[in-house]
C-alpha atoms as a PDB file:
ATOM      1  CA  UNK A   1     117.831-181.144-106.886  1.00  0.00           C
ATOM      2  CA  UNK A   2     118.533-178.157-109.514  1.00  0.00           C
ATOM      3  CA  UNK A   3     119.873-175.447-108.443  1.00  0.00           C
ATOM      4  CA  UNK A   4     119.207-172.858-111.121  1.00  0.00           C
ATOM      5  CA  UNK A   5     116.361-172.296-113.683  1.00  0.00           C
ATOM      6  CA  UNK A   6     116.349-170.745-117.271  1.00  0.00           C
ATOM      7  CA  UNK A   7     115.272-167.830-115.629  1.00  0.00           C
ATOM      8  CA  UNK A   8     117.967-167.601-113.308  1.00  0.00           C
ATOM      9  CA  UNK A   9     120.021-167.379-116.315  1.00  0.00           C
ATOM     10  CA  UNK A  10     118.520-164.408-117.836  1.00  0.00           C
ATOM     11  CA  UNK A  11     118.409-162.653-114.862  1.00  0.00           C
ATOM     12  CA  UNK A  12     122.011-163.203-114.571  1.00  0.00           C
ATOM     13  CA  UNK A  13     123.380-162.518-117.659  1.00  0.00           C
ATOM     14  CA  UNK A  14     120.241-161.530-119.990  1.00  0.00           C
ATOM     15  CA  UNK A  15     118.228-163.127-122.617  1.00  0.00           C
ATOM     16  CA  UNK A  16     120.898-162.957-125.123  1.00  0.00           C
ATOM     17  CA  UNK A  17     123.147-165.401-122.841  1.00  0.00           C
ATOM     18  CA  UNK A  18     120.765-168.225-124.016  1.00  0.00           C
ATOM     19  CA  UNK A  19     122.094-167.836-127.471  1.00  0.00           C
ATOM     20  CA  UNK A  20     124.116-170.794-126.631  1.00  0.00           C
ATOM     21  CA  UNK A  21     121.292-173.307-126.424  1.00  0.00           C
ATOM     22  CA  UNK A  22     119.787-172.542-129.940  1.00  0.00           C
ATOM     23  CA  UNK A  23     120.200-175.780-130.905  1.00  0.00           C
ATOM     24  CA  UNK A  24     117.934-175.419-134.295  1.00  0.00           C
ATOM     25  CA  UNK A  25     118.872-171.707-134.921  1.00  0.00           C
ATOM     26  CA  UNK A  26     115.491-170.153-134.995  1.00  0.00           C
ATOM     27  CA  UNK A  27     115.964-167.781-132.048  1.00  0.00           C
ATOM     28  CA  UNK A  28     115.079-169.365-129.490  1.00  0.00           C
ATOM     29  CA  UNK A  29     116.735-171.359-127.109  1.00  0.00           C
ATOM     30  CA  UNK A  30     115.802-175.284-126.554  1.00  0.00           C
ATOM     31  CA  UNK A  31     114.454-175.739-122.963  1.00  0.00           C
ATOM     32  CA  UNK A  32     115.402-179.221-122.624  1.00  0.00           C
ATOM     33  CA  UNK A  33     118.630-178.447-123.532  1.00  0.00           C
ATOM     34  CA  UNK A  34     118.763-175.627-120.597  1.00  0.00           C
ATOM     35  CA  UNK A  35     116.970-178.096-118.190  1.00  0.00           C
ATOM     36  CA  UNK A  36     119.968-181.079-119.313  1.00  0.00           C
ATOM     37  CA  UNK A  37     122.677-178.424-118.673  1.00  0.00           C
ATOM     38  CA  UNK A  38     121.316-177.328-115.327  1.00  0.00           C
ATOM     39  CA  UNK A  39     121.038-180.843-114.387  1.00  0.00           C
ATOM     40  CA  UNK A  40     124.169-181.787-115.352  1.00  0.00           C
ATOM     41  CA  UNK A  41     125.479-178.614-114.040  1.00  0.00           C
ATOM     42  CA  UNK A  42     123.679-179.244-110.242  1.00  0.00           C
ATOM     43  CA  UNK A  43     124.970-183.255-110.525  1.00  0.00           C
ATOM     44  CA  UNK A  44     128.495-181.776-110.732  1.00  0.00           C
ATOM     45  CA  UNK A  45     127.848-179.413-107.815  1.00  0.00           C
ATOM     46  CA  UNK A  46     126.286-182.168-105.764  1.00  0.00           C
ATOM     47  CA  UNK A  47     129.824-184.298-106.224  1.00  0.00           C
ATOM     48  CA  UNK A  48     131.519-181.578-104.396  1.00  0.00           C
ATOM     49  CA  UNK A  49     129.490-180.174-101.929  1.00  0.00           C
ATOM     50  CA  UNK A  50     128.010-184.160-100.786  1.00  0.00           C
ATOM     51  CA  UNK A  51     131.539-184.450 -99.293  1.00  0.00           C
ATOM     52  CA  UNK A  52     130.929-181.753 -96.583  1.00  0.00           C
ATOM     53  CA  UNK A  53     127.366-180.913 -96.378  1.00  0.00           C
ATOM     54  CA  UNK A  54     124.396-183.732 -96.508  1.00  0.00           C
ATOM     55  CA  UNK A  55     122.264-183.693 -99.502  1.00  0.00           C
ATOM     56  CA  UNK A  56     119.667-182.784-100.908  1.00  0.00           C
ATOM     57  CA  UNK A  57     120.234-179.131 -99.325  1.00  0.00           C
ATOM     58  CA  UNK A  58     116.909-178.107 -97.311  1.00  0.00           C
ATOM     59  CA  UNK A  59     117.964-174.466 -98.334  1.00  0.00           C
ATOM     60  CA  UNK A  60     119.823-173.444-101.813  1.00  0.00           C
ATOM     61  CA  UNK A  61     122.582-170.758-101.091  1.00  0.00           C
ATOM     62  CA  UNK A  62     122.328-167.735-103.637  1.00  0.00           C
ATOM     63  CA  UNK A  63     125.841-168.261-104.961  1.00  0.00           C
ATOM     64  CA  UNK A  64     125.060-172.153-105.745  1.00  0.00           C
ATOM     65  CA  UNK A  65     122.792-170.469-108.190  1.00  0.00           C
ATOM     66  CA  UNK A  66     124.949-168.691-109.899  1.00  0.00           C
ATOM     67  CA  UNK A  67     127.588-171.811-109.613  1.00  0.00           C
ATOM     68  CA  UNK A  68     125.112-173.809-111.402  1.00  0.00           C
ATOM     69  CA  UNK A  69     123.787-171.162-114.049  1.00  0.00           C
ATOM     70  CA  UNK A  70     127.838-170.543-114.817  1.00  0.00           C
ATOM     71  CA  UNK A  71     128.710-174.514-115.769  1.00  0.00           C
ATOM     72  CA  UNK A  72     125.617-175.048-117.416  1.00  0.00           C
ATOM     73  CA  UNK A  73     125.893-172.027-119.835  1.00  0.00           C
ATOM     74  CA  UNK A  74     129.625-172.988-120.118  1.00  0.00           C
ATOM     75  CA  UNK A  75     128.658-176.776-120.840  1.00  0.00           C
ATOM     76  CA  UNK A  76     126.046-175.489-123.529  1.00  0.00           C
ATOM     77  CA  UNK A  77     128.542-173.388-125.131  1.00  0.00           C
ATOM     78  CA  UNK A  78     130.795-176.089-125.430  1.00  0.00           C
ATOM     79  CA  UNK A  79     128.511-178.444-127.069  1.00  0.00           C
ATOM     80  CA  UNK A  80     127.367-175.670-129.997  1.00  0.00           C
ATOM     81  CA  UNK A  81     130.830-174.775-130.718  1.00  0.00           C
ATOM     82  CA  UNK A  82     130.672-170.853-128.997  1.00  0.00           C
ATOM     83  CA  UNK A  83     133.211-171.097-126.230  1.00  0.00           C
ATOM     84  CA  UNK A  84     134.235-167.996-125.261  1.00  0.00           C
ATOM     85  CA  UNK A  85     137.209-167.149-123.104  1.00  0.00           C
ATOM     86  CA  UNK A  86     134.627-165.559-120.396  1.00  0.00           C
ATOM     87  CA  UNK A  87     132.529-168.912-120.280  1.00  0.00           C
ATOM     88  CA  UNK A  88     135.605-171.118-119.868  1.00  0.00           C
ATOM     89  CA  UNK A  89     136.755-168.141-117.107  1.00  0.00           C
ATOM     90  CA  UNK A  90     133.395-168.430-115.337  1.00  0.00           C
ATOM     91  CA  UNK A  91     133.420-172.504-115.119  1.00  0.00           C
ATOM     92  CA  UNK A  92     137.043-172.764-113.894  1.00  0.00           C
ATOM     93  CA  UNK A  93     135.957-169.595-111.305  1.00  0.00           C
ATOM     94  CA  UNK A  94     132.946-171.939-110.296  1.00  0.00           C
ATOM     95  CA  UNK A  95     134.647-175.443-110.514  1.00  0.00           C
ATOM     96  CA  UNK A  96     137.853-173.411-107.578  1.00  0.00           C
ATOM     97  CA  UNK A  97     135.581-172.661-105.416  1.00  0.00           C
ATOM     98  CA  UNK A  98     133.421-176.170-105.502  1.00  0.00           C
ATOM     99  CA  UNK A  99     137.110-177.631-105.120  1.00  0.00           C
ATOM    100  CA  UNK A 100     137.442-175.540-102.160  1.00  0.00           C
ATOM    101  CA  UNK A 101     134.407-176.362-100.407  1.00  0.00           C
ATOM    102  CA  UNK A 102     135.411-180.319-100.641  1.00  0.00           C
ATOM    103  CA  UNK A 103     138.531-180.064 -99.477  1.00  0.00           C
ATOM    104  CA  UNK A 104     137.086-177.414 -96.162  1.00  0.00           C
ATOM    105  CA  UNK A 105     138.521-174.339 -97.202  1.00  0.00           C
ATOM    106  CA  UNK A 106     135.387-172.658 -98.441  1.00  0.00           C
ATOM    107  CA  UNK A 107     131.648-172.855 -96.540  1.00  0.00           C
ATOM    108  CA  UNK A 108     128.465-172.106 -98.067  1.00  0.00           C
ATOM    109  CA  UNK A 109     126.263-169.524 -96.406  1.00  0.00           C
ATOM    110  CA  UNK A 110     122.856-170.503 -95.186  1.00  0.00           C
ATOM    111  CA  UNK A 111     120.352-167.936 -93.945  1.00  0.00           C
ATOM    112  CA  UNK A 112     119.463-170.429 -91.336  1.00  0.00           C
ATOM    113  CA  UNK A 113     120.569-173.654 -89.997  1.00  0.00           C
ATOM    114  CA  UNK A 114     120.001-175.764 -93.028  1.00  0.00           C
ATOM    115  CA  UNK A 115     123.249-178.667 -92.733  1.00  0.00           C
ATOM    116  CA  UNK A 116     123.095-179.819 -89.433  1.00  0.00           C
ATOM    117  CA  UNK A 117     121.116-178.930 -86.395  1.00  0.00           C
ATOM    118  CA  UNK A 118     123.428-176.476 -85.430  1.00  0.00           C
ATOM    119  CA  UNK A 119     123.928-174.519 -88.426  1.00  0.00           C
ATOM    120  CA  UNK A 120     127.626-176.720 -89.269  1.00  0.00           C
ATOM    121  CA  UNK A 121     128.782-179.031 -91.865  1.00  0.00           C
ATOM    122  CA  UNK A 122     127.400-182.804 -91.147  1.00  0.00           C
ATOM    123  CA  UNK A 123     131.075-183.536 -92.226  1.00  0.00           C
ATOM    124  CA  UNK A 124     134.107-181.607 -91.931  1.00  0.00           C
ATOM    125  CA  UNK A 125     137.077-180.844 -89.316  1.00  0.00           C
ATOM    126  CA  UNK A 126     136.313-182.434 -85.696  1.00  0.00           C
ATOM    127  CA  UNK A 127     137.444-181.011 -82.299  1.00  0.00           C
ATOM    128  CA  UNK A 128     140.975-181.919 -80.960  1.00  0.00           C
ATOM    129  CA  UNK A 129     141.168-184.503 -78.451  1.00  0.00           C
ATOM    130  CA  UNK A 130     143.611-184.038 -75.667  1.00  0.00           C
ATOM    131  CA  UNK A 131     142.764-186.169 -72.841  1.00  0.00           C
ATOM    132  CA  UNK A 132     141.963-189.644 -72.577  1.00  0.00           C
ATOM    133  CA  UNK A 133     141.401-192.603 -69.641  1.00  0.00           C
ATOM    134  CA  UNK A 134     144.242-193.014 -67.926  1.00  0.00           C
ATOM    135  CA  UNK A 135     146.921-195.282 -69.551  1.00  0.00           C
ATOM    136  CA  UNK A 136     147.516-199.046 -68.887  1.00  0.00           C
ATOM    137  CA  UNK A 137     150.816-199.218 -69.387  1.00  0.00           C
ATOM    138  CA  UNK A 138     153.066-197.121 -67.871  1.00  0.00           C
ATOM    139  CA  UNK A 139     156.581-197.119 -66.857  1.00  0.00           C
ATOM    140  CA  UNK A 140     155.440-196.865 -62.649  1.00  0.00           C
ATOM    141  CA  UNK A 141     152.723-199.906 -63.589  1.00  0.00           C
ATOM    142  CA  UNK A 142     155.520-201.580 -65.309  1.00  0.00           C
ATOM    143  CA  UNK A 143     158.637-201.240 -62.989  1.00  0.00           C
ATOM    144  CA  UNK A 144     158.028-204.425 -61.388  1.00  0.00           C
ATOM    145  CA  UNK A 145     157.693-206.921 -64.934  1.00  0.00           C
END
């Protein structure tokens, strides 16, 4: 699943921010390029979210768009050689917070109950068990051994 589209992109940042996948230099930016960036970009996404929420998403979060337009645009600057400061800022920005939502310390918010039945995480931190059956070996049951 992709997360983001070329127009995603320029509604984000602008037509001029697809300056970075003129691959032939004739103004206009190379859709397949775009398209193997965003699905590049969503693959990478999908690593780190599949570990907490069960994939393919029935519902794309806004901010996993702009997750996904941010690494692709970085990934297509770094492959024609315009890497700016603010791309590389944006990726590492994007690839935190994907780090984050692996390891539980970051959610992504649905507008419904996409994940699970109940609106949670498929995976993620499980209720606290306190009680259990009653032990078998005790020191009262084993006084008399």
């Amino acid at each position: 699943m992709v997360y983001a589209t070329i127009s995603d992109i320029t509604d984000l940042y602008g037509a001029n921010a697809l300056y970075v996948a003129d691959r032939d230099q004739d103004g206009v930016a190379d859709t397949a390029a775009v398209d193997r960036a965003l699905t590049s970009a969503s693959a990478e996404i999908d690593a780190h979210i599949g570990v907490r929420y069960p994939l393919p998403l029935a519902e794309v979060p806004a901010f996993l768009t702009t997750i996904c337009v941010d690494i692709a645009v970085y990934r297509l600057a770094l492959s024609a050689d315009v890497l700016s400061d603010e791309h590389r800022r944006r990726y590492e920005d994007a690839l935190g917070f994907l780090k984050r939502v692996s390891e539980g310390k970051a959610t992504l918010q649905f507008t419904s109950s996409a994940p699970g039945t109940d609106g949670e995480p498929a995976a993620g931190p499980r209720p606290i068990v306190s009680e259990g059956p009653e032990r078998l070996f005790s020191r009262a049951k084993m006084r008399d051994l």
